[in-house]
C-alpha atoms as a PDB file:
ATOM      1  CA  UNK A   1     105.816 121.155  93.672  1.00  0.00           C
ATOM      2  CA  UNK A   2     104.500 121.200  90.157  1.00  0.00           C
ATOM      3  CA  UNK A   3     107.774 123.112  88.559  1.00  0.00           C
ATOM      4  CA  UNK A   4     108.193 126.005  86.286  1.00  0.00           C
ATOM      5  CA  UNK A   5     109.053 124.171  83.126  1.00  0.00           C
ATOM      6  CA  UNK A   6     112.803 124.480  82.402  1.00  0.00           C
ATOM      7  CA  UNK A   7     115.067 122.921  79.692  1.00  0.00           C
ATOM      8  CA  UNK A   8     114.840 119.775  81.772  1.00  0.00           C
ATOM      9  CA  UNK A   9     111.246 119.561  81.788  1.00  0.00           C
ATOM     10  CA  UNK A  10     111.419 119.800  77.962  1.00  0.00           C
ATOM     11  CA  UNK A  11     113.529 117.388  77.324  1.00  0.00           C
ATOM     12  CA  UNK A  12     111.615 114.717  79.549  1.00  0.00           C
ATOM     13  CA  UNK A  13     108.714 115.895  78.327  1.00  0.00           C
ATOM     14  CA  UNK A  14     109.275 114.540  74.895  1.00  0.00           C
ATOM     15  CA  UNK A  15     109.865 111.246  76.471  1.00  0.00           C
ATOM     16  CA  UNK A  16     107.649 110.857  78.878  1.00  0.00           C
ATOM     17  CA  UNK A  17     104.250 108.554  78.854  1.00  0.00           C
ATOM     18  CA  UNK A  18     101.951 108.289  80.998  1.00  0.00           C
ATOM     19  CA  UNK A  19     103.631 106.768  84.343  1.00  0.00           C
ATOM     20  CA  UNK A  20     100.690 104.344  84.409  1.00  0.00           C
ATOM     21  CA  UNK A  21     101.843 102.567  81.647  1.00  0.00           C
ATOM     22  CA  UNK A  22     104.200 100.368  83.422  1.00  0.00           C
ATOM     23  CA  UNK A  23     102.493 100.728  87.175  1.00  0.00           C
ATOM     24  CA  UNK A  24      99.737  98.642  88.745  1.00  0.00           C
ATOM     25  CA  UNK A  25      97.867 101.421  89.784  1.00  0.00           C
ATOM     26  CA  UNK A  26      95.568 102.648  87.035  1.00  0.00           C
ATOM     27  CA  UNK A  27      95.054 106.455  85.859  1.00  0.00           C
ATOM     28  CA  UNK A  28      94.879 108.553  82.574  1.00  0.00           C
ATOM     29  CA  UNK A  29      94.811 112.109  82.048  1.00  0.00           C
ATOM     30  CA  UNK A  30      91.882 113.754  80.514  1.00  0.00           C
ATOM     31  CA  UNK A  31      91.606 116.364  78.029  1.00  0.00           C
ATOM     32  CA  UNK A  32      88.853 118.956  78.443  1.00  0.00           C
ATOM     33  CA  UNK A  33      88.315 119.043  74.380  1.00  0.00           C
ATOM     34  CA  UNK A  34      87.401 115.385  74.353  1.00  0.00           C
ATOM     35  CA  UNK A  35      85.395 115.459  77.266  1.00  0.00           C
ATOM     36  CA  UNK A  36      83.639 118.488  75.352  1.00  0.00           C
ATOM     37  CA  UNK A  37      83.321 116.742  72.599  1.00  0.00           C
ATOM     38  CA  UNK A  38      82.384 113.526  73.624  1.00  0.00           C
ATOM     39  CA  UNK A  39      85.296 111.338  73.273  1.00  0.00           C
ATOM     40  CA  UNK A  40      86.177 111.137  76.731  1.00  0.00           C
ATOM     41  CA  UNK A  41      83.693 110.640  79.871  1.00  0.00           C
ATOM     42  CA  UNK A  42      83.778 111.284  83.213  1.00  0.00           C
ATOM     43  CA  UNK A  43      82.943 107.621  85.078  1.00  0.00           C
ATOM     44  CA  UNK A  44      81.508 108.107  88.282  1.00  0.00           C
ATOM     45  CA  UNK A  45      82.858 104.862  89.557  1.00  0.00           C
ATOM     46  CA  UNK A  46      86.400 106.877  89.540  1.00  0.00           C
ATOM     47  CA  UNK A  47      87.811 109.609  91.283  1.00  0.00           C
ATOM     48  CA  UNK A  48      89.915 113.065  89.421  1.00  0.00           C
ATOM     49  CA  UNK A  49      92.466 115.070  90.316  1.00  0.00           C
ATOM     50  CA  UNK A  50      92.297 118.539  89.417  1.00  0.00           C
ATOM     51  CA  UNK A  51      95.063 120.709  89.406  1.00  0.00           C
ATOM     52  CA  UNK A  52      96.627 124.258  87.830  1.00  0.00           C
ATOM     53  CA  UNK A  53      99.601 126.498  87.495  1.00  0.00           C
ATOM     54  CA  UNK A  54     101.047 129.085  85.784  1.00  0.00           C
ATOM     55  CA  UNK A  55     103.273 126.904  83.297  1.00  0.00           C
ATOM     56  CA  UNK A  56     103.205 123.504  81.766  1.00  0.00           C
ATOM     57  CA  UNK A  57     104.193 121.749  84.624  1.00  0.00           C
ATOM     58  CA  UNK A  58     104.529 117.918  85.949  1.00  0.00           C
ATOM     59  CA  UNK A  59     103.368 116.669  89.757  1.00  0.00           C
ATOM     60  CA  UNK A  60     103.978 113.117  90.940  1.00  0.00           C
ATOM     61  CA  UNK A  61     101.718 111.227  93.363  1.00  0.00           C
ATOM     62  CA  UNK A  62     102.093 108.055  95.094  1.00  0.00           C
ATOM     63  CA  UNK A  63      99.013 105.634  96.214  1.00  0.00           C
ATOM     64  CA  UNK A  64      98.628 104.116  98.902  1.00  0.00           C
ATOM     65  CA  UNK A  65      98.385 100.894  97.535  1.00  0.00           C
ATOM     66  CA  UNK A  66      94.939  98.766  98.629  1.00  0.00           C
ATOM     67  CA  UNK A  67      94.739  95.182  99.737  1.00  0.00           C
ATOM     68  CA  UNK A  68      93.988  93.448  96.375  1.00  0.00           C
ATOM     69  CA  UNK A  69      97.401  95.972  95.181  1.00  0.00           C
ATOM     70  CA  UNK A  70      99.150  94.105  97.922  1.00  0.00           C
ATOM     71  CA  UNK A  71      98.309  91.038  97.414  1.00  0.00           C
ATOM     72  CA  UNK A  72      98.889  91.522  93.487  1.00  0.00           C
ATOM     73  CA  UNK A  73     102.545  92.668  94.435  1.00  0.00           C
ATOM     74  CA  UNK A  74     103.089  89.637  97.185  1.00  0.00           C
ATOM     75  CA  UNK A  75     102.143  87.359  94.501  1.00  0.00           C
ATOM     76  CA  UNK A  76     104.609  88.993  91.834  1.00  0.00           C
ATOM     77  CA  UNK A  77     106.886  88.623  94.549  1.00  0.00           C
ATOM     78  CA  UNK A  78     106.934  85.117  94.949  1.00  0.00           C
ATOM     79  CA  UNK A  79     106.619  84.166  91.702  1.00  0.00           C
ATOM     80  CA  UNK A  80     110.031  85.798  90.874  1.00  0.00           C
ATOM     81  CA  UNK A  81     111.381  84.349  93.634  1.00  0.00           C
ATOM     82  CA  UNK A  82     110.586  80.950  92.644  1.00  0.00           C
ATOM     83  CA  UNK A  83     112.105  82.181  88.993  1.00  0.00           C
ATOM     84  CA  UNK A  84     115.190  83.547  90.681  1.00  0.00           C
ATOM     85  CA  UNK A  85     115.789  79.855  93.110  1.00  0.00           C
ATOM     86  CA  UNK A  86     115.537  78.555  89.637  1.00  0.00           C
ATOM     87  CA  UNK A  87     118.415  80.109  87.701  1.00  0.00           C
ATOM     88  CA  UNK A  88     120.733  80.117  90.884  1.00  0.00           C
ATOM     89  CA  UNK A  89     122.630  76.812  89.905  1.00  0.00           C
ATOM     90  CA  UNK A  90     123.164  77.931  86.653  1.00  0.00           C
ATOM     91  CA  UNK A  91     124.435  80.909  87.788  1.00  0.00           C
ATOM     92  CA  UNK A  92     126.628  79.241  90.496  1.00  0.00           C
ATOM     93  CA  UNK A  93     127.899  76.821  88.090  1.00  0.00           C
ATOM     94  CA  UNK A  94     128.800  79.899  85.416  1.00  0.00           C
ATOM     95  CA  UNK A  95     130.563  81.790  88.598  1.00  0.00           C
ATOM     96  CA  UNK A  96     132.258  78.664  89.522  1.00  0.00           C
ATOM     97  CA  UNK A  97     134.070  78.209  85.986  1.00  0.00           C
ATOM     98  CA  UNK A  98     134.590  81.776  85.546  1.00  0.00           C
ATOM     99  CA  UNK A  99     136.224  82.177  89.509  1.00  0.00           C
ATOM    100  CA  UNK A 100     138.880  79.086  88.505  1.00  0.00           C
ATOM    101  CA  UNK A 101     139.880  80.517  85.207  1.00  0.00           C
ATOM    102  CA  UNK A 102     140.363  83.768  87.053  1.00  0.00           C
ATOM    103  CA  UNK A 103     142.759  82.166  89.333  1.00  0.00           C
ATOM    104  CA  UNK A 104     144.506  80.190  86.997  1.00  0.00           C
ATOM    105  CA  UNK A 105     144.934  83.480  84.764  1.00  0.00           C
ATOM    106  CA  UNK A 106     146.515  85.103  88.396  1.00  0.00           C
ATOM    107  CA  UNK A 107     143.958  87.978  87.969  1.00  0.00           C
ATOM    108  CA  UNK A 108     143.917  90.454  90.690  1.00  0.00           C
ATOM    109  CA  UNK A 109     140.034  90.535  90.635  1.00  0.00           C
ATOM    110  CA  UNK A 110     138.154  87.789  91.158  1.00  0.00           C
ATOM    111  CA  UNK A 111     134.331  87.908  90.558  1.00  0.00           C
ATOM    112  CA  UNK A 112     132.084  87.738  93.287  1.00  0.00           C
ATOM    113  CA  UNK A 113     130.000  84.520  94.472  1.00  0.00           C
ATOM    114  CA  UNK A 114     126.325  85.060  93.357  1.00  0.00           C
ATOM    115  CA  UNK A 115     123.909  84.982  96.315  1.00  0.00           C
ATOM    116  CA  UNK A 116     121.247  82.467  96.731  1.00  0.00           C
ATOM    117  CA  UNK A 117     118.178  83.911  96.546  1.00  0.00           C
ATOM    118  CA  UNK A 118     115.924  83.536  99.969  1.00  0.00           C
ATOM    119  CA  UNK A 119     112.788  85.252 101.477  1.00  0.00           C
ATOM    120  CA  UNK A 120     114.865  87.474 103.463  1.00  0.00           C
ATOM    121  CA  UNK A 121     116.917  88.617 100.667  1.00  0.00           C
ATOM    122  CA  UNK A 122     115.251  88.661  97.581  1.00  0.00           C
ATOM    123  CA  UNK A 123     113.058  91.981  96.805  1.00  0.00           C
ATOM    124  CA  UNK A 124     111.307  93.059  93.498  1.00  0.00           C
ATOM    125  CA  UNK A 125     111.479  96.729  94.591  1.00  0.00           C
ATOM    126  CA  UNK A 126     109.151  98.753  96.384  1.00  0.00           C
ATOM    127  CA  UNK A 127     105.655  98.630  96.011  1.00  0.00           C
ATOM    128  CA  UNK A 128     105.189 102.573  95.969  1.00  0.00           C
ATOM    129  CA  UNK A 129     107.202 102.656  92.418  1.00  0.00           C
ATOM    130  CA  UNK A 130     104.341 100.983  91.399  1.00  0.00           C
ATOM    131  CA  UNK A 131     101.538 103.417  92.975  1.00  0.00           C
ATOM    132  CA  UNK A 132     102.883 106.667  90.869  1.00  0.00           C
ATOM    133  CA  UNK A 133     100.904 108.703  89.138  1.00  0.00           C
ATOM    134  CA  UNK A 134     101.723 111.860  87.519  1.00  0.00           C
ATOM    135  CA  UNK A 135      99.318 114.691  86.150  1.00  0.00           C
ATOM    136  CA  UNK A 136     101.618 116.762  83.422  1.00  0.00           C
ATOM    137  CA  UNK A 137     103.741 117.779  81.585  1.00  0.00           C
ATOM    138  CA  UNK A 138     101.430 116.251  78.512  1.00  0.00           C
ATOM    139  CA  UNK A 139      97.874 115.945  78.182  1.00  0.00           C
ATOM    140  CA  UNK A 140      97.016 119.342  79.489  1.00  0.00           C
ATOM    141  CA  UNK A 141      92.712 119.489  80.267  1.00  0.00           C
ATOM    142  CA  UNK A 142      93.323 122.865  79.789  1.00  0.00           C
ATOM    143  CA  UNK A 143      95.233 126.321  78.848  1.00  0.00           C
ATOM    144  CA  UNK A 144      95.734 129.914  78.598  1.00  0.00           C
ATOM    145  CA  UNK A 145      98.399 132.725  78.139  1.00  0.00           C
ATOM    146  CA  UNK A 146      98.955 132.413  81.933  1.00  0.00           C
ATOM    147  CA  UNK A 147      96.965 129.277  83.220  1.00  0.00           C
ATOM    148  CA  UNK A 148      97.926 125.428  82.520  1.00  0.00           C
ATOM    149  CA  UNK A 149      95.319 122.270  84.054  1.00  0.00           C
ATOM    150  CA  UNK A 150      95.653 119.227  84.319  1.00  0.00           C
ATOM    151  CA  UNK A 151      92.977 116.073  85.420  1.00  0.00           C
ATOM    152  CA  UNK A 152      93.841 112.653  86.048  1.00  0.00           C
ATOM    153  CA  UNK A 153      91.405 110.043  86.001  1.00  0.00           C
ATOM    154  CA  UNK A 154      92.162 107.515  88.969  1.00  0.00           C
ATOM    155  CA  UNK A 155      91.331 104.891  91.235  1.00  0.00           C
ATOM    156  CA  UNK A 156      90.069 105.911  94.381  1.00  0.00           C
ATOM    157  CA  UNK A 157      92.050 106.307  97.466  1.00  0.00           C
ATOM    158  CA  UNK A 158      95.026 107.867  99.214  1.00  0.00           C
ATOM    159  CA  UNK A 159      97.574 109.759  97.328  1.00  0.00           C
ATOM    160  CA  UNK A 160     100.599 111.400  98.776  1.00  0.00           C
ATOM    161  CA  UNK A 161     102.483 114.320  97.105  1.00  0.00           C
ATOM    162  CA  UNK A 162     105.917 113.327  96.504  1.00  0.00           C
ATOM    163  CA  UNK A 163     107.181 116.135  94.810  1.00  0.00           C
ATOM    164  CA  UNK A 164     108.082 118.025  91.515  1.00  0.00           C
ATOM    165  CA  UNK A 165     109.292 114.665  89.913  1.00  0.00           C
ATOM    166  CA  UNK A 166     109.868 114.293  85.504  1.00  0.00           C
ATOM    167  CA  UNK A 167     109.424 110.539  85.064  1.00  0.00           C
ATOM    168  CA  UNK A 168     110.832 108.928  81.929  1.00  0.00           C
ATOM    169  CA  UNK A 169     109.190 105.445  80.862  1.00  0.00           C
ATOM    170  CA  UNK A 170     112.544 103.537  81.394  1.00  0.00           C
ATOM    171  CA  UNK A 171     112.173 104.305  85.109  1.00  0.00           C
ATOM    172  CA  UNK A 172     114.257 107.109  85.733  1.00  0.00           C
ATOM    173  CA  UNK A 173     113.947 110.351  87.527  1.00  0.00           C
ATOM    174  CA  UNK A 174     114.720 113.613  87.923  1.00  0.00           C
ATOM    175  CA  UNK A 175     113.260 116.344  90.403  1.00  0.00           C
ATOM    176  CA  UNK A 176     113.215 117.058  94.201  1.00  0.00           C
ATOM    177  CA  UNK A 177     111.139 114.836  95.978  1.00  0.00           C
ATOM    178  CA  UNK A 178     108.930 115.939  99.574  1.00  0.00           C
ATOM    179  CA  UNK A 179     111.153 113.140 101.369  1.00  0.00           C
ATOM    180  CA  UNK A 180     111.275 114.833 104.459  1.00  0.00           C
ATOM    181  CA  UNK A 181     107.749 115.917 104.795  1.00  0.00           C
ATOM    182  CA  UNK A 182     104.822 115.992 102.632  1.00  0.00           C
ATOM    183  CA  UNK A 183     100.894 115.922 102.709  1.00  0.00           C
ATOM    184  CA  UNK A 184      98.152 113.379 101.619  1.00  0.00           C
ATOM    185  CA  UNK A 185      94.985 113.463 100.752  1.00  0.00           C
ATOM    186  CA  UNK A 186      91.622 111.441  99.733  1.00  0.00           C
ATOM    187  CA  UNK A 187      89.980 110.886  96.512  1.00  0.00           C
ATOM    188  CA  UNK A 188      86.583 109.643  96.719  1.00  0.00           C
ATOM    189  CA  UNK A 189      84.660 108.124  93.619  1.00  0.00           C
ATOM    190  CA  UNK A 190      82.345 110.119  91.732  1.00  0.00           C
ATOM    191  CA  UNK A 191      83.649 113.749  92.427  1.00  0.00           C
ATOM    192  CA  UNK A 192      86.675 116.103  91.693  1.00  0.00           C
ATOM    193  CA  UNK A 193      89.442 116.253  94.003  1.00  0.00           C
ATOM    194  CA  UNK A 194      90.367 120.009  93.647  1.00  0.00           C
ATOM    195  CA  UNK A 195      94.558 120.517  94.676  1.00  0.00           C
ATOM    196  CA  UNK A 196      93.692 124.322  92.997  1.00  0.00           C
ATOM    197  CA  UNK A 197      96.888 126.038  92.475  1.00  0.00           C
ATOM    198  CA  UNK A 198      98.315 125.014  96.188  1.00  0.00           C
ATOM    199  CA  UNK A 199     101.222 122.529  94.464  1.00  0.00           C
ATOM    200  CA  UNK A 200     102.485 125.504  92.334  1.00  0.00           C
ATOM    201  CA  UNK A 201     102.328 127.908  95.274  1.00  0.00           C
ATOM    202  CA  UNK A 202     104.100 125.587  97.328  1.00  0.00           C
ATOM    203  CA  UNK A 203     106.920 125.030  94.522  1.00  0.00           C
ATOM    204  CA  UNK A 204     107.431 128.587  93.941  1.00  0.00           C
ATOM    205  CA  UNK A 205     108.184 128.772  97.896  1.00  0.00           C
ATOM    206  CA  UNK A 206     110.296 126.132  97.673  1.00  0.00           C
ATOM    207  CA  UNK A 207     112.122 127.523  95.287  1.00  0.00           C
ATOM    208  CA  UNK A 208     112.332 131.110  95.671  1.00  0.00           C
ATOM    209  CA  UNK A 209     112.855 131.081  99.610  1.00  0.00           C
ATOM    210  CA  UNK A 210     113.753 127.540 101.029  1.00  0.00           C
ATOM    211  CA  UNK A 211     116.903 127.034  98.215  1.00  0.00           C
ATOM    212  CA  UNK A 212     118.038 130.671  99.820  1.00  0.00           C
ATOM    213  CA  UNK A 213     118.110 129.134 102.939  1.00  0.00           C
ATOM    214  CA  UNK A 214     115.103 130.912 104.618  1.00  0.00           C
ATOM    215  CA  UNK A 215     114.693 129.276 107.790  1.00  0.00           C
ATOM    216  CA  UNK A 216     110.979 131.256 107.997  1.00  0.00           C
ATOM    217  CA  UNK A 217     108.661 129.497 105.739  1.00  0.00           C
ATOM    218  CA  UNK A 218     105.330 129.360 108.028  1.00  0.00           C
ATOM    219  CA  UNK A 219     103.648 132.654 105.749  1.00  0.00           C
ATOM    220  CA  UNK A 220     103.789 131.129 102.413  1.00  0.00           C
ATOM    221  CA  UNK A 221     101.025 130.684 101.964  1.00  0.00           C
ATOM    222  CA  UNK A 222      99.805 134.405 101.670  1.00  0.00           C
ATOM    223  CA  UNK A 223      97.065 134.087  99.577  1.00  0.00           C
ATOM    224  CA  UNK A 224      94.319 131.850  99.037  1.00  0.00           C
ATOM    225  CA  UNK A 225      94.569 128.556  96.750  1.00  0.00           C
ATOM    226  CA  UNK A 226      92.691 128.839  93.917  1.00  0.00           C
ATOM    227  CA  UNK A 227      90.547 126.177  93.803  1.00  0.00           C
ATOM    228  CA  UNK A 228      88.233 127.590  91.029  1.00  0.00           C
ATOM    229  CA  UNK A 229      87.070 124.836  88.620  1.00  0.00           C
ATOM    230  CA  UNK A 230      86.336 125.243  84.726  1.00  0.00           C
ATOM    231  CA  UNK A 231      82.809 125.023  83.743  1.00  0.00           C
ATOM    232  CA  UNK A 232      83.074 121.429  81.881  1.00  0.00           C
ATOM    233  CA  UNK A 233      83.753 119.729  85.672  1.00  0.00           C
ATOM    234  CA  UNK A 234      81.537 121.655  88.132  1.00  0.00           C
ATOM    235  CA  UNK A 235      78.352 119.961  86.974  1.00  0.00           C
ATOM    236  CA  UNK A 236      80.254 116.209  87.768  1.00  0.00           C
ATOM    237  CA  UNK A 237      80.994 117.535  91.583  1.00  0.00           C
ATOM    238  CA  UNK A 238      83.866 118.939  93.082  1.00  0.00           C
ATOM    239  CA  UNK A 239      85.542 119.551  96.396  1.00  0.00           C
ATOM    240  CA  UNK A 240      88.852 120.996  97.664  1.00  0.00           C
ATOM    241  CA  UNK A 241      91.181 118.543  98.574  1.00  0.00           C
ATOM    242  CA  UNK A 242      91.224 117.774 102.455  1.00  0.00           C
ATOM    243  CA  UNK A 243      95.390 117.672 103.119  1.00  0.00           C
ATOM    244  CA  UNK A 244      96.549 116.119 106.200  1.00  0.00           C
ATOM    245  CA  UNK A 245     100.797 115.558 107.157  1.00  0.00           C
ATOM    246  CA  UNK A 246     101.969 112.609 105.525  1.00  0.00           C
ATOM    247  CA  UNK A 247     105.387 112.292 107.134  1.00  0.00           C
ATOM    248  CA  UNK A 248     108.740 111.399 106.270  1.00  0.00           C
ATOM    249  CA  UNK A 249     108.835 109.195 102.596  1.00  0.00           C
ATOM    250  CA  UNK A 250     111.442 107.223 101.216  1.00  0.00           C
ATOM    251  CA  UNK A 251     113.473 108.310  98.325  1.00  0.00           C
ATOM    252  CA  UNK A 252     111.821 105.505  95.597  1.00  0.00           C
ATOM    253  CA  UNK A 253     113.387 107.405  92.941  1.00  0.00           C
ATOM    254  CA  UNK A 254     116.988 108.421  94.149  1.00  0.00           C
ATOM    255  CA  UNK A 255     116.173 112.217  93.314  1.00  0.00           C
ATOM    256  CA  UNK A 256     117.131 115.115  94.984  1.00  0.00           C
ATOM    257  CA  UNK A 257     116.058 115.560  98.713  1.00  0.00           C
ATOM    258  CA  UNK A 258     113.806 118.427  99.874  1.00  0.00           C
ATOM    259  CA  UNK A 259     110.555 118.824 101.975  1.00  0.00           C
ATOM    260  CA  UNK A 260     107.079 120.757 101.213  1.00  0.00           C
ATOM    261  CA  UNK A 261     106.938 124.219 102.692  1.00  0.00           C
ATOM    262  CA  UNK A 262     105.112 123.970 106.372  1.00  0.00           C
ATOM    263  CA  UNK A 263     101.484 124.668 105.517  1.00  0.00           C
ATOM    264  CA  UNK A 264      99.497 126.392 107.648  1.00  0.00           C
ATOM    265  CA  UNK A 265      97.535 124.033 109.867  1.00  0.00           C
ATOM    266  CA  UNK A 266      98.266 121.259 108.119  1.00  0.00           C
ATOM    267  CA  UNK A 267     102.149 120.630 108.164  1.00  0.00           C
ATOM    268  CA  UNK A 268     104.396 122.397 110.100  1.00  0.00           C
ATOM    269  CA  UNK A 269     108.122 121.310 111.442  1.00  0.00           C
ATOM    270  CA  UNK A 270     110.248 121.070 114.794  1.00  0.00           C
ATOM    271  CA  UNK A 271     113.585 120.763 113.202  1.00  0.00           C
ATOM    272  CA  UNK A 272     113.512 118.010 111.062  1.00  0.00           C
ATOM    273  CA  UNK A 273     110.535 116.026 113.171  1.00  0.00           C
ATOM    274  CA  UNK A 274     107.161 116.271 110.876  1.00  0.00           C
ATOM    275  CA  UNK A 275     104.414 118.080 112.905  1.00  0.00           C
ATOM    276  CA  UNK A 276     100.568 117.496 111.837  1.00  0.00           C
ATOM    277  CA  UNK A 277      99.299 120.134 113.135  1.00  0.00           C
ATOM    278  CA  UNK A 278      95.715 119.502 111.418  1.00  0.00           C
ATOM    279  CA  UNK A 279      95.918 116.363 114.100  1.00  0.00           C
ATOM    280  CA  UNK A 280      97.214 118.400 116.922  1.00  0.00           C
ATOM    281  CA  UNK A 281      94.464 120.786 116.360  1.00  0.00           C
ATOM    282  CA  UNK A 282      91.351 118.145 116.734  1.00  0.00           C
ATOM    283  CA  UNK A 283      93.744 116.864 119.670  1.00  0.00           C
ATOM    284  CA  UNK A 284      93.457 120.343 121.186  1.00  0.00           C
ATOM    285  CA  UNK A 285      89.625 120.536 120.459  1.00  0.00           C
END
């Protein structure tokens, strides 16, 4: 999930800003030298995600967008719809001229009718493209020979893992996304949201026994996640994250395909039907 930095990673790297430049949701990373020395506070109206690996590595998450998100996005919506009814004649008219010229010319191809823009057509794109956030590759909190952190200052909430993703500012992609099943989990204000080293863990799986088509995956997890925190962030409050089966996501991004490991009694799979087995467990109890 957060991946082993490769020539890929590199490259992106150097383009890469923070995904929350051009999103509605609002995070920033944080950087354990300026929260050391002053230039960066931890707000307690806010929630963190802390996270760690053994490389420099990059982790995308999407929000579950609130109701004042929604409503921001509803209103975008129909404000470029009324834009896009707007410039329709214009562009019927510039069709029009171009379609006779094309059939006086006897051209094989002629271009295409625009379509009129309606509610049941038009779209602005998903809201989740909007809800990203991404700890990594930049702004690491913190580092060592064989440890890399990151924290991400953000607005409280759900977030689901959607994968090992490199974001460039333009938009584009690159990665494997958890498409076919993935976990969640809650940040609360005022505290740390520990992932540990569970997304690196669950990458290395990924990669070392799911691409080798190893239909056994349910012992991956064969140690314990680290969820040890540096001593600059246990005095603000921390707590493991609580993961719970997200499902089945779409593809926002058009990236590669893949799912998260199954993680013991929390996500676990019958075929290619996501089980929550955290759920089936209370169920049972």
């Amino acid at each position: 999930m957060i991946a082993r930095t490769t020539a890929l990673a590199a490259a992106v790297a150097l383009l890469c800003t923070p995904a929350h430049a051009a999103a509605q949701v609002v995070s920033k990373p944080v950087e354990e030298k300026n929260l050391v020395g002053g230039k960066q506070k931890l707000d307690p109206a806010k929630g963190y995600i802390y996270v760690h690996g053994p490389n420099r590595s990059m982790l995308m998450l999407i929000k579950t967008p609130d109701q004042e998100q929604v409503e921001a996005y509803e209103a975008d919506w129909r404000e470029e719809l009324a834009k896009a009814k707007k410039r329709y004649p214009s562009k019927l008219a510039n069709w029009k001229r171009d379609y006779d010229f094309a059939q006086r010319s006897n051209k094989k191809k002629l271009p295409e009718k625009p379509v009129e823009p309606t509610e049941e057509n038009f779209s602005i794109g998903n809201i989740e493209r909007r809800m990203v956030v991404v700890l990594g590759p930049q702004f690491v909190f913190s580092k060592s020979e064989s440890d890399f952190s990151y924290l991400q200052e953000v607005e409280p909430g759900t977030y689901t893992i959607y994968g090992p993703v490199f974001y460039a500012p333009n938009g584009t992609a690159a990665g494997t996304c958890y498409c076919m099943g993935t976990v969640k989990f809650e940040v609360a204000a005022g505290q740390v949201t520990n992932l540990g080293d569970f997304p690196a863990m669950a990458w290395e799986e990924l990669s070392d026994a799911d691409r080798k088509a190893n239909p056994s995956l349910a012992d991956w997890q064969s140690k314990p996640v680290d969820y040890t925190l540096p001593a600059s962030l246990t005095s603000f409050g921390g707590a493991p994250a609580d993961l719970h089966a997200a499902g089945k996501i779409n593809n926002f991004f058009g990236v590669l395909v893949g799912r998260m490991p199954p993680v013991p009694g929390v996500l676990g799979y019958n075929r290619d039907v996501v089980v929550n087995l955290k759920a089936e467990q209370g169920a049972a109890e």
